[in-house]
Protein backbone atom coordinates (compact mmCIF):
# COMPACT_ATOMS: atom_id res chain seq x y z
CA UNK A 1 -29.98 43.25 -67.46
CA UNK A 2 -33.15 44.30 -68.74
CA UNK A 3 -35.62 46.65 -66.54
CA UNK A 4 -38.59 43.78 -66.42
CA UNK A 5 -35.88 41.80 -64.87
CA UNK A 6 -34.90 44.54 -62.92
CA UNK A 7 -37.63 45.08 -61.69
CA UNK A 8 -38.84 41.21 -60.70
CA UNK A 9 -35.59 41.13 -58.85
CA UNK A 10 -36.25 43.79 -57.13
CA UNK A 11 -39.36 42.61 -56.27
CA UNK A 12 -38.50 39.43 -54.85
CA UNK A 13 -36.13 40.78 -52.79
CA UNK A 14 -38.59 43.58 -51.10
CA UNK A 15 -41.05 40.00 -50.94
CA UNK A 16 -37.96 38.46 -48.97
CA UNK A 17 -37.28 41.44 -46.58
CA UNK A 18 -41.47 41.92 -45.84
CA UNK A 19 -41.63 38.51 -45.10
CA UNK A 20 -38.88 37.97 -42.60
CA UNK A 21 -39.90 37.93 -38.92
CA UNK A 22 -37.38 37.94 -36.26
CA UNK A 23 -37.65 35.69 -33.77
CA UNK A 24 -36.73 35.62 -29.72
CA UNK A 25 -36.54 38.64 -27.53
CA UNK A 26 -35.94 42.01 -28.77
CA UNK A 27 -32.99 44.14 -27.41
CA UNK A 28 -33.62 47.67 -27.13
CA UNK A 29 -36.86 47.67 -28.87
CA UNK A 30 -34.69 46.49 -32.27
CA UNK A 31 -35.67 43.43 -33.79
CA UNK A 32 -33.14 43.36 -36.00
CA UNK A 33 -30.24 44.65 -33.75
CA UNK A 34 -27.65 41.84 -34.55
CA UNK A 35 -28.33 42.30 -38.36
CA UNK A 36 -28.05 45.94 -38.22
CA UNK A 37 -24.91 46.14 -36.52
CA UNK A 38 -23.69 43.06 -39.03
CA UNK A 39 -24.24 45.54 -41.72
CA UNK A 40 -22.88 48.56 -40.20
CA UNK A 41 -19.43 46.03 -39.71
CA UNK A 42 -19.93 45.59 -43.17
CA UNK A 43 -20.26 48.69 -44.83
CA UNK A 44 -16.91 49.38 -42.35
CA UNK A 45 -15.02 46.73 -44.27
CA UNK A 46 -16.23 47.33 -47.38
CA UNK A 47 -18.03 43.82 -47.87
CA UNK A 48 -20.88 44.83 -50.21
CA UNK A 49 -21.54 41.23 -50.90
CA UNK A 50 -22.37 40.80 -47.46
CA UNK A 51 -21.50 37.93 -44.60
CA UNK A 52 -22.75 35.73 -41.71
CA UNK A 53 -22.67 36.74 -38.06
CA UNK A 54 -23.56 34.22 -35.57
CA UNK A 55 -23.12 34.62 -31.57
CA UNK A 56 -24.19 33.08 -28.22
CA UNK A 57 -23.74 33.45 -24.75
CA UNK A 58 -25.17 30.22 -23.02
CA UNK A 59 -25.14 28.59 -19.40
CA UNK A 60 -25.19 25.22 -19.54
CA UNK A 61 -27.26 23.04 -17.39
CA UNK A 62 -23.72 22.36 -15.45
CA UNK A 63 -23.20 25.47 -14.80
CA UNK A 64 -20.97 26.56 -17.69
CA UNK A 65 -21.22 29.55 -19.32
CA UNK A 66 -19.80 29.43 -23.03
CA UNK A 67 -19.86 32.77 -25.01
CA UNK A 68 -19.28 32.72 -28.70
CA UNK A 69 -19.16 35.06 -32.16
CA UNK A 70 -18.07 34.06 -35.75
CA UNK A 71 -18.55 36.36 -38.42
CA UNK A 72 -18.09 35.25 -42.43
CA UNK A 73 -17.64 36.91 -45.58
CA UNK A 74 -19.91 35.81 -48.05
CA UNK A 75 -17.26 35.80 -50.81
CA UNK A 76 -14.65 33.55 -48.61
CA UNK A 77 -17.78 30.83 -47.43
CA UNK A 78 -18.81 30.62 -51.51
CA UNK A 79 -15.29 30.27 -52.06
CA UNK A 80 -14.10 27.69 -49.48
CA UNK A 81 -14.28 23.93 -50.06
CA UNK A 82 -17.68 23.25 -49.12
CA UNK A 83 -16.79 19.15 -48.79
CA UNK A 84 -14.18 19.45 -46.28
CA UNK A 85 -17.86 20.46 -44.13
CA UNK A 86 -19.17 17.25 -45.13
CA UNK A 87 -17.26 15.24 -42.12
CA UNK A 88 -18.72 17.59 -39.41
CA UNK A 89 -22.08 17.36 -40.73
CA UNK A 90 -21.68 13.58 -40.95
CA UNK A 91 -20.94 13.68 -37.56
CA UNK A 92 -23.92 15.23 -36.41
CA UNK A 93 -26.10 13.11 -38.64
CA UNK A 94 -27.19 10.54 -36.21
CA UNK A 95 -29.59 10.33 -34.09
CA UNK A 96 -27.48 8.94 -31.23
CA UNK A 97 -24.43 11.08 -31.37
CA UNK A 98 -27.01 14.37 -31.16
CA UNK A 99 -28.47 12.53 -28.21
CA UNK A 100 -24.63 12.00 -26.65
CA UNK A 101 -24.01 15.68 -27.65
CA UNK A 102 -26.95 17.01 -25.59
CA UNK A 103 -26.28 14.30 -22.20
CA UNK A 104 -22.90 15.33 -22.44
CA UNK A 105 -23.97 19.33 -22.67
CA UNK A 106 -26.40 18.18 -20.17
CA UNK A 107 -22.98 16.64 -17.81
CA UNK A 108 -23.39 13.07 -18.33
CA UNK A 109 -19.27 13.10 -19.27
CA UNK A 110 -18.21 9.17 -19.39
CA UNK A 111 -19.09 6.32 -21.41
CA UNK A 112 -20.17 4.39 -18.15
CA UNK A 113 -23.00 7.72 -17.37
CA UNK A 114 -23.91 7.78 -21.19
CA UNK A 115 -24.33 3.94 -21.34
CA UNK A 116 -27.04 3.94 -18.28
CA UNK A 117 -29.24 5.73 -21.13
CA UNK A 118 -31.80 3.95 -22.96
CA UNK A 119 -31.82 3.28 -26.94
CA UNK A 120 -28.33 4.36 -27.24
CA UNK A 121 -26.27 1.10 -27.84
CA UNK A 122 -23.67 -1.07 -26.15
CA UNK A 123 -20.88 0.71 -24.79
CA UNK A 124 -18.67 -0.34 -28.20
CA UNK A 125 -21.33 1.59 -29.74
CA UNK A 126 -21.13 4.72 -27.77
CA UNK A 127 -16.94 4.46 -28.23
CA UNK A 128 -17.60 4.54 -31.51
CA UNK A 129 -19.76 7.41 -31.77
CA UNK A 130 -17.41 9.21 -29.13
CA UNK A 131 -15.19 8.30 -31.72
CA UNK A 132 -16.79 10.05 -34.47
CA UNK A 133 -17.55 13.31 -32.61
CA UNK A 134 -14.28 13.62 -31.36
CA UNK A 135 -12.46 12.99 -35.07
CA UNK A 136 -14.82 15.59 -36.06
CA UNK A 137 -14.32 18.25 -33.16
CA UNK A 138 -17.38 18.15 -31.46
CA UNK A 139 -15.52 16.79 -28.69
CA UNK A 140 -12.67 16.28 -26.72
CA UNK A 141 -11.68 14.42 -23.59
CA UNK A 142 -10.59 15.87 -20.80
CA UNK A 143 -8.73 12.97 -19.03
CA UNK A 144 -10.46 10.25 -16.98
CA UNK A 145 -12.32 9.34 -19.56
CA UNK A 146 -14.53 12.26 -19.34
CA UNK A 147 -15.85 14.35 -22.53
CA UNK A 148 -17.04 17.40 -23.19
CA UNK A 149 -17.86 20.17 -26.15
CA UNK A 150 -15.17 22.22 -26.61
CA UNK A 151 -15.95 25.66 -25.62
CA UNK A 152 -15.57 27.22 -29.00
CA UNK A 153 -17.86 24.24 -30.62
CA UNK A 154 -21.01 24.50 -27.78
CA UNK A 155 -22.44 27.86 -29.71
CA UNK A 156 -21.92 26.44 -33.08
CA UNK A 157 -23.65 23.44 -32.13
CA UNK A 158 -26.73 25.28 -30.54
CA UNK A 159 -27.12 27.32 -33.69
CA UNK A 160 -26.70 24.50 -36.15
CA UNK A 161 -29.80 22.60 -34.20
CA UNK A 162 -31.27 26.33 -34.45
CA UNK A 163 -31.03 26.22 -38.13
CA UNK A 164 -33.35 22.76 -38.21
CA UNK A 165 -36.49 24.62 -36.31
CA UNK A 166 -39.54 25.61 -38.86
């Protein structure tokens, strides 16, 4: 590589770093604490081409408290099979089954509670998107009829509808 491109690259990336802002509450006076312990796990491992970390500790509006972490090697998410992803996404691609995902995060559990909603179909409809959202993990039921995000899936959820803010 030549040193103009070097040195463009270089640039770009120092453009990328100055222009990131964190966002939410700072910990410790750290805005970056999360990343910088990412990177210290990192350097640990020997990962110089880097990874994902996402984590959340939530209380539902039920009362549930769901705490979460996932970290990912760069090299093993470029690697994977990116359209075995492309049923979970699908999943979460309508407008109605995001709405059922939030009632039911909300505690609106059956099909009889979510049907009482407006603009959200006949009850064959809501099966149906039930359907799709449990085939693709974002739910399960729990007996009685009753559904519910899985634990492990309510943090994932949250940050994928985190990833869609400007």
């Amino acid at each position: 590589m030549d040193l103009e491109q070097r040195v463009a690259d270089l640039e770009r990336r120092l453009a990328a770093l100055e222009g990131a802002q964190p966002t939410g509450p700072r910990i410790d006076g750290n805005d970056f604490w999360a990343l910088n312990g990412l990177k210290h796990q990192l350097s640990e491992a020997g990962a110089p081409e880097g990874g994902v970390l996402y984590t959340g500790s939530v209380r539902l509006p039920t009362g549930e408290e769901c705490a979460w972490q996932m970290t990912a090697l760069t090299q093993d998410l470029l690697e994977d099979e990116w359209t075995t992803a492309a049923e979970s996404f699908a999943a979460l691609g309508h407008p109605v089954r995001i709405r059922l995902l939030r009632e039911i995060l909300c505690g609106r559990r059956t099909a009889a509670e979510l049907a009482e909603l407006d603009e959200v179909g006949t009850t064959g409809q809501i099966y149906h998107h039930l359907r799709q959202l449990t085939t693709a993990g974002w739910l399960h039921t729990t007996g009685r009829g009753r559904h519910e995000v899985p634990p492990a899936r309510v943090v994932p959820l949250l940050t994928a509808l985190t990833t869609t803010r400007p």
